[in-house]
Protein backbone atom coordinates (compact mmCIF):
# COMPACT_ATOMS: atom_id res chain seq x y z
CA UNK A 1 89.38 94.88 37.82
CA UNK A 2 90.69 93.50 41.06
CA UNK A 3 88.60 91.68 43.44
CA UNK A 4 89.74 91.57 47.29
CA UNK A 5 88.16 89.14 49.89
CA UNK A 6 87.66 90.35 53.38
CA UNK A 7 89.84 87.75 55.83
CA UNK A 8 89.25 87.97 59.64
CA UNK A 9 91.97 91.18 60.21
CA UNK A 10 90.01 93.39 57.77
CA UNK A 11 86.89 92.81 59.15
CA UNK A 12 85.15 95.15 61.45
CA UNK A 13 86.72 98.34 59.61
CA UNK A 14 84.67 100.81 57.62
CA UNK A 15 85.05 100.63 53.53
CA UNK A 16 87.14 103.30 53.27
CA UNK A 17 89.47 103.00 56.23
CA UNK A 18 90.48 99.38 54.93
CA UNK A 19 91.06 100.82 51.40
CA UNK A 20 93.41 103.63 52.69
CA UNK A 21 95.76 100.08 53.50
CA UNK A 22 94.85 97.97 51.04
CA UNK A 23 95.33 100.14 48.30
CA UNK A 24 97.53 102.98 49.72
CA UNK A 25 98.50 104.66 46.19
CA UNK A 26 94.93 105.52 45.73
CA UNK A 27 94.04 109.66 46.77
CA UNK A 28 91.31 110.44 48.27
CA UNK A 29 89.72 111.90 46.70
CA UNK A 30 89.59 109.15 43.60
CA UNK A 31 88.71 106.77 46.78
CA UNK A 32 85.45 108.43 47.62
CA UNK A 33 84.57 109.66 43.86
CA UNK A 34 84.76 105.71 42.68
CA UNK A 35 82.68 104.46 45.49
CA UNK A 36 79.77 107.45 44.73
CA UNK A 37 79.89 106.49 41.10
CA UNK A 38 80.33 102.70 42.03
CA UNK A 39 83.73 101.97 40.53
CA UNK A 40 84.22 100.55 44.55
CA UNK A 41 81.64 98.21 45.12
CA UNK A 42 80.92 95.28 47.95
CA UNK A 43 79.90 92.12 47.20
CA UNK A 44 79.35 93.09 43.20
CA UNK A 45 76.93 95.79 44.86
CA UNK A 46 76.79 99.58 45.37
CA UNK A 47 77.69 100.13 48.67
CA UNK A 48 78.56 103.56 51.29
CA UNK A 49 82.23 104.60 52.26
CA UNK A 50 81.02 103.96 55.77
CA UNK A 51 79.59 100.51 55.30
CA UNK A 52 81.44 97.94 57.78
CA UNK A 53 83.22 94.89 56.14
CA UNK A 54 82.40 91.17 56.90
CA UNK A 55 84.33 88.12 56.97
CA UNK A 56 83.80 86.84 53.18
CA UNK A 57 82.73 90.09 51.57
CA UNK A 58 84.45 90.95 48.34
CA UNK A 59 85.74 94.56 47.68
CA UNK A 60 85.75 94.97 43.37
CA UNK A 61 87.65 97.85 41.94
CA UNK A 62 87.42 98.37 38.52
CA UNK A 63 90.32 100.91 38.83
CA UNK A 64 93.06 101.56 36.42
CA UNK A 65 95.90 98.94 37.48
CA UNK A 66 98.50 101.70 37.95
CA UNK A 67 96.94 102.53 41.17
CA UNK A 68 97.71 98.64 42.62
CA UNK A 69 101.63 99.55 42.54
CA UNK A 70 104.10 96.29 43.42
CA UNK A 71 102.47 93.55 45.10
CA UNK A 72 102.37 93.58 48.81
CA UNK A 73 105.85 93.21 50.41
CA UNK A 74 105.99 89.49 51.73
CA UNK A 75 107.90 91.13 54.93
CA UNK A 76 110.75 88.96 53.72
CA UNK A 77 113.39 91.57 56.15
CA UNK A 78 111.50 90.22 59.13
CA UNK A 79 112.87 86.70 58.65
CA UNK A 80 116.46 88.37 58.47
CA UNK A 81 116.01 90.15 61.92
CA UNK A 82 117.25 88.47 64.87
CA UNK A 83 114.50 90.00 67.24
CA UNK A 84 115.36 91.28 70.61
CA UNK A 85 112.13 91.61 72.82
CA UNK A 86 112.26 90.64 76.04
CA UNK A 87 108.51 89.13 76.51
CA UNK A 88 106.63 90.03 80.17
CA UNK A 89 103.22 88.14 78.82
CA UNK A 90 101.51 86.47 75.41
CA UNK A 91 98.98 84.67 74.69
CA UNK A 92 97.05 84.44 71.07
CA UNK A 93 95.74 87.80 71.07
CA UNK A 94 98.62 90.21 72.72
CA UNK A 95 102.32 90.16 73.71
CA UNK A 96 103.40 92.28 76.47
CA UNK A 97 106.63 92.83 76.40
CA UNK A 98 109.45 94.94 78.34
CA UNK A 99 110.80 98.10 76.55
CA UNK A 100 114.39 98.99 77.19
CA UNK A 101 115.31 102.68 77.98
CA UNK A 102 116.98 104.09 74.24
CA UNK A 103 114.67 101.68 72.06
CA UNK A 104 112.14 103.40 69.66
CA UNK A 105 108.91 102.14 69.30
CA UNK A 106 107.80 102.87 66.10
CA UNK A 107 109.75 103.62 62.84
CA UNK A 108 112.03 105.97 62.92
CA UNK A 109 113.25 106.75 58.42
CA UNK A 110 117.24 106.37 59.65
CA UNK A 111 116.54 102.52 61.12
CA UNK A 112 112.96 101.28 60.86
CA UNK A 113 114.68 97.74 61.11
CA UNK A 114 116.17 98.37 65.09
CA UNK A 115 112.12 99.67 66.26
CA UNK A 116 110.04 97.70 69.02
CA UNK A 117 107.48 97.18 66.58
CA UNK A 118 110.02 96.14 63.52
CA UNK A 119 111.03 93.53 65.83
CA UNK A 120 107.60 92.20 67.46
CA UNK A 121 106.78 91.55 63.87
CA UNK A 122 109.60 89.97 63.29
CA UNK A 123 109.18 87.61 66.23
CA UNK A 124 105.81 86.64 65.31
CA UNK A 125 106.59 86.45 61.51
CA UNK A 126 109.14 83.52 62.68
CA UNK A 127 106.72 82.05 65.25
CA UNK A 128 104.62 81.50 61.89
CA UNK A 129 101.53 83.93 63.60
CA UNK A 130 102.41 86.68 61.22
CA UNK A 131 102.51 86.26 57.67
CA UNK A 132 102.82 89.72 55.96
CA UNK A 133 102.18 88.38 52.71
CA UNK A 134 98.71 87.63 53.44
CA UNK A 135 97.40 90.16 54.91
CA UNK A 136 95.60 93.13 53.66
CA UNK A 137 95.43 95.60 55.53
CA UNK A 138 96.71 94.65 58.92
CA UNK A 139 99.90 93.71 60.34
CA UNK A 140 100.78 93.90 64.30
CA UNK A 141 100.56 96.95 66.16
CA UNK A 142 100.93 98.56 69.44
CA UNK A 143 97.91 99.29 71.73
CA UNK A 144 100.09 102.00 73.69
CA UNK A 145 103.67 104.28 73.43
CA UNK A 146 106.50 104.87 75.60
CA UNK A 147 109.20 107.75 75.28
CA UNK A 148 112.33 106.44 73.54
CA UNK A 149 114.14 107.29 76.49
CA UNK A 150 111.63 105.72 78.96
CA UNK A 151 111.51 102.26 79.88
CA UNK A 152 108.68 99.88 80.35
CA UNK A 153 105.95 97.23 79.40
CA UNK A 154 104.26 98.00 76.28
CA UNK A 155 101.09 96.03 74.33
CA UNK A 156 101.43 94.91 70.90
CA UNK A 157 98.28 93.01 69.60
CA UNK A 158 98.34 89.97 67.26
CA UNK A 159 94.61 90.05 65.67
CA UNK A 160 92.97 93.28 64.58
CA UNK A 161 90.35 92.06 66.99
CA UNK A 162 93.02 91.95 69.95
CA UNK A 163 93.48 95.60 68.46
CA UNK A 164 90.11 96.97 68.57
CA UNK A 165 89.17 95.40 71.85
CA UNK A 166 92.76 96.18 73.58
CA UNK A 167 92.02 99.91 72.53
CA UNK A 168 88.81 100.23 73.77
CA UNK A 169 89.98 98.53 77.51
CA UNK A 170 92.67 101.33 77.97
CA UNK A 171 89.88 103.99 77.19
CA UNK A 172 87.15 102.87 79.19
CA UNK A 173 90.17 102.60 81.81
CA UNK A 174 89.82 99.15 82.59
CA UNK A 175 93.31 98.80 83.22
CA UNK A 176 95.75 100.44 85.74
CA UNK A 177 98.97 101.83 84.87
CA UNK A 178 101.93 102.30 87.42
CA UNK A 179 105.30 104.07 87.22
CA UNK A 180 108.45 103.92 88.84
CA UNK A 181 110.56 107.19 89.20
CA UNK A 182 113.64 108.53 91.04
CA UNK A 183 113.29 111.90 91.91
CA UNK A 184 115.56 115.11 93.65
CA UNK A 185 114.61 115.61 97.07
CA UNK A 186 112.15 114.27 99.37
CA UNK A 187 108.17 114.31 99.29
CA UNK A 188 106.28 115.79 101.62
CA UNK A 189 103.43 113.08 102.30
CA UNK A 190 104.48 108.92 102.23
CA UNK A 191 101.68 109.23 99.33
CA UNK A 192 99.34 111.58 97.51
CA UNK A 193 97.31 112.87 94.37
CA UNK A 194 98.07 115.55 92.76
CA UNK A 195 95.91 117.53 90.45
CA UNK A 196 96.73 120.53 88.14
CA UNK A 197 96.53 121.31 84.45
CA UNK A 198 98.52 120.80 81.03
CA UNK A 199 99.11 122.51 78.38
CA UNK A 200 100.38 120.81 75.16
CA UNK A 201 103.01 122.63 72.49
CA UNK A 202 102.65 120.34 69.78
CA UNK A 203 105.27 122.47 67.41
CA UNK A 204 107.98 121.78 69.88
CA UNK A 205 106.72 118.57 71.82
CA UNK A 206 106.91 120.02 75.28
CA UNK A 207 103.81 120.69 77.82
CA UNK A 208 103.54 123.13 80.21
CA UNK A 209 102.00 122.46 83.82
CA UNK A 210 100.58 124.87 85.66
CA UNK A 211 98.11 125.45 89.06
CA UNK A 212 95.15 126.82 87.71
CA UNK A 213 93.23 126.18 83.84
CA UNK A 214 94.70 128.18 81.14
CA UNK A 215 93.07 128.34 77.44
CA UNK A 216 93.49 124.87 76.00
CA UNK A 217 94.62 123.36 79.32
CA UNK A 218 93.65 119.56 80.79
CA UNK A 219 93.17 118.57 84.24
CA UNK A 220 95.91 116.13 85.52
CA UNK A 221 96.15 114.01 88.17
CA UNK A 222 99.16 111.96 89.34
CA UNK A 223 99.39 109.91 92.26
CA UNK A 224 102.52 108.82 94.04
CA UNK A 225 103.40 107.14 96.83
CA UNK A 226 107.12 106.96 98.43
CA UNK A 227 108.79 103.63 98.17
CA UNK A 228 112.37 104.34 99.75
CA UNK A 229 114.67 107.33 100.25
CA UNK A 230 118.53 107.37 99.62
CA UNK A 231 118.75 110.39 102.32
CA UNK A 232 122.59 110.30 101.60
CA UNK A 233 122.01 111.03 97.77
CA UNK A 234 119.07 113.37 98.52
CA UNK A 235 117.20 111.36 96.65
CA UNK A 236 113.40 109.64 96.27
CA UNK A 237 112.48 106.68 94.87
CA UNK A 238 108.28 106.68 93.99
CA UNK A 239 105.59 104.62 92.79
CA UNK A 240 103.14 106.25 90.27
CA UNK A 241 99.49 105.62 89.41
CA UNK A 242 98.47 107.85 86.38
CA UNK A 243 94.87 108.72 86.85
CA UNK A 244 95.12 110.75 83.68
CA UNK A 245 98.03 109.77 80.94
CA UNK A 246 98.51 113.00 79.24
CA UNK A 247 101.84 113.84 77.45
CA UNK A 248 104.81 114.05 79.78
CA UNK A 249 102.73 113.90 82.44
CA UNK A 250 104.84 112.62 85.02
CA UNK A 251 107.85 114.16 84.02
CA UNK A 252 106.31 118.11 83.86
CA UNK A 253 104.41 117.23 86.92
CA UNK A 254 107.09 116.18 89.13
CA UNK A 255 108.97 119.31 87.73
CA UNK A 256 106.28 121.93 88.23
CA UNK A 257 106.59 120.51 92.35
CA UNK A 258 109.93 121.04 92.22
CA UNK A 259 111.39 117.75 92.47
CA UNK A 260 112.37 116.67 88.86
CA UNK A 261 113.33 113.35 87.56
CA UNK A 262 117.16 112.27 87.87
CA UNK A 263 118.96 112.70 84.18
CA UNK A 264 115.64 114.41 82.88
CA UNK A 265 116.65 117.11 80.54
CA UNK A 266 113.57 118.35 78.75
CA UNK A 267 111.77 119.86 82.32
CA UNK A 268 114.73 120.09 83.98
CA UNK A 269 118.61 120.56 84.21
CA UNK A 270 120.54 117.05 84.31
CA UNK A 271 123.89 118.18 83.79
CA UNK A 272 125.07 116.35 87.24
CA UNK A 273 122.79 113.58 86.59
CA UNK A 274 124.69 113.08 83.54
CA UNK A 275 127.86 112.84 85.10
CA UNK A 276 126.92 110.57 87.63
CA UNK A 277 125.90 108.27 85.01
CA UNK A 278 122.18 108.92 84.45
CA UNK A 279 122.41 108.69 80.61
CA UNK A 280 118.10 108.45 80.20
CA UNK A 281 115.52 109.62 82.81
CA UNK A 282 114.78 107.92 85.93
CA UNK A 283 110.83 106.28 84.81
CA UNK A 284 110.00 103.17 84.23
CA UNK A 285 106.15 101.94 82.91
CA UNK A 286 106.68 98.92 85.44
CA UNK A 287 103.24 97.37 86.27
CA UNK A 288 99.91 96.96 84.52
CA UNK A 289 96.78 95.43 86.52
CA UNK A 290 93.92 94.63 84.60
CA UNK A 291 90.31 95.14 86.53
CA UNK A 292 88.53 92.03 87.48
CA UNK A 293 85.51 93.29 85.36
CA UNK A 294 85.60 95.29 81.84
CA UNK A 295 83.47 97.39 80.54
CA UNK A 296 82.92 95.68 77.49
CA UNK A 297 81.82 91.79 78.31
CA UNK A 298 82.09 90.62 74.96
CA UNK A 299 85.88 90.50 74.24
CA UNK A 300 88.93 88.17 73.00
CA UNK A 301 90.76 89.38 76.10
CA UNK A 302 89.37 87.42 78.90
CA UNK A 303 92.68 86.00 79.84
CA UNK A 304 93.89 89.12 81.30
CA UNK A 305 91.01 90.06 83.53
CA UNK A 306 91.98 90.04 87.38
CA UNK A 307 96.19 89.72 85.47
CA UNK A 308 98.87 92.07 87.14
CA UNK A 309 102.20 92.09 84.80
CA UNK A 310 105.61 93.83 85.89
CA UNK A 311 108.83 94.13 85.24
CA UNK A 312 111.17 92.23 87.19
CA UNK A 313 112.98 94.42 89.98
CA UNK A 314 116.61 93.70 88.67
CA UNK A 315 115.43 95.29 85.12
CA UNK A 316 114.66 98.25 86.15
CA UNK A 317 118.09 100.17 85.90
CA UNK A 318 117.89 102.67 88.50
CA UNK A 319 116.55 100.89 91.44
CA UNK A 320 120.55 99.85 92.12
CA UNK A 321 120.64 103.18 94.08
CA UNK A 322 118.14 101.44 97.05
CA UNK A 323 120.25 97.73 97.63
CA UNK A 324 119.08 94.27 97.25
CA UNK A 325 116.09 93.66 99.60
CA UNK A 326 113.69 96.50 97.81
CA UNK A 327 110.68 94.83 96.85
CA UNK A 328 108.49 96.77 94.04
């Protein structure tokens, strides 16, 4: 029999979800038969798959000890890593930190030690605020993803309270997201919204925008404004403010007008672009503002109500093309 006690990060989770980490070599299906014929019980009790853990509860399996595997991996290869984040923002609950164009976020199987993620861990592990060894079923995870070849700030939480609470801000929309992109050609309005619909191909990872709904379609909008021209280069530099954040949005949008991103390749043709040195696409995640009020009162993330974080203008590779005195 093995007996697990409920710490702050595995509370607030359902039975079952917690035991799919705790105890990943158990199926399934043996997870949901044991708790029915109460091999999996709570607090030395019969309890539901669905019942919600507490701080102090005590999980008892009387399972066969083959299921249990190795103990836990202490995380010793995140005290090897020298981590390279550049932070934005932190406090106890989150880091916010800057994602370079080129960097995966989460593992990839050829180098899960050179992820965003691999290294956040790592430099919380050495801060002492992360000690893998501990911890059951939690470890620190990001609250939202950027394209490898996009660049931009990105939320990792520290708590699986941070987690839960950080999640539910960006879907009540709490939170406003803005975008940086250089695009062919000029606009036709200083600023605008734009509205059509998107079509996800999951087998091939591309989306498909088009004017009017089509079976399994969403509604888009995207609104830019126009933040300086290179007329010379017959180029635009824009501001974004993703009203909806669907796959690819920006870049199939911006496409589907007819004025694609510079070095985009997967909606358009960045041949040139390449040879002029545009080796990712031109769009950077570059400023977060977080309401005055949330939805949600009752929340570890006070400290960022009323916050605006950004990326510093010289990070942001591509704004070179607009000189010195652009202010973003």
């Amino acid at each position: 029999m093995r007996e697990l006690l409920i710490h702050k990060n595995d509370a607030g989770q359902r039975l079952d979800k917690f035991l799919t980490k705790a105890v990943p070599s158990l199926p399934m299906s043996l997870l949901y038969k044991s708790i029915r014929i109460k091999k999996i019980k709570v607090n030395r009790t019969r309890t539901a798959q669905n019942y919600v853990l507490k701080e102090g509860d005590t999980v008892q399996l009387f399972l066969s000890e083959d299921l249990f595997g190795k103990p836990l991996d202490d995380g010793e290869a995140l005290y090897r890593i020298r981590p390279r984040i550049s932070v934005l923002y932190e406090d106890e609950n989150v880091l916010l930190v800057n994602k370079r164009p080129g960097v995966l976020v989460h593992e990839d199987t050829a180098d899960n030690e050179n992820t965003l993620i691999t290294h956040i861990q790592a430099y919380l592990a050495q801060k002492g605020e992360y000690d893998p060894s501990s911890e059951q079923s939690f470890a620190p995870a990001l609250c939202n993803r950027i394209d490898r070849n996009t660049g931009g700030i990105v939320i990792a939480a520290k708590n699986a309270q941070a987690l839960r609470d950080m999640n539910e801000l960006i879907r009540n929309n709490d939170l406003s997201k803005y975008y940086l992109c250089e695009v062919h050609g000029f606009m036709p309005k200083e600023s605008e919204t734009l509205t059509a619909f998107l079509r996800k191909d999951e087998k091939h990872n591309l989306v498909t925008v088009t004017d009017r709904e089509l079976p399994g379609s969403k509604r888009i909008e995207t609104r830019y404004r126009v933040m300086a021209e290179n007329r010379q280069a017959g180029k635009s530099l824009l501001e974004i403010e993703l009203i909806t954040g669907r796959t690819h949005q920006i870049r199939a949008h911006m496409s589907h007008i007819g004025h694609n991103l510079l070095g985009e390749g997967k909606y358009g043709v960045n041949r040139e672009d390449r040879e002029a040195g545009y080796k990712y696409q031109a769009l950077y995640a570059y400023k977060l503002v977080f309401h005055d009020r949330f939805s949600n009162p009752d929340t570890v993330l006070d400290a960022l109500r009323g916050r605006t974080i950004r990326i510093p203008a010289e990070d942001v590779w591509f704004l070179r093309d607009y000189g010195p005195d652009l202010e973003i």
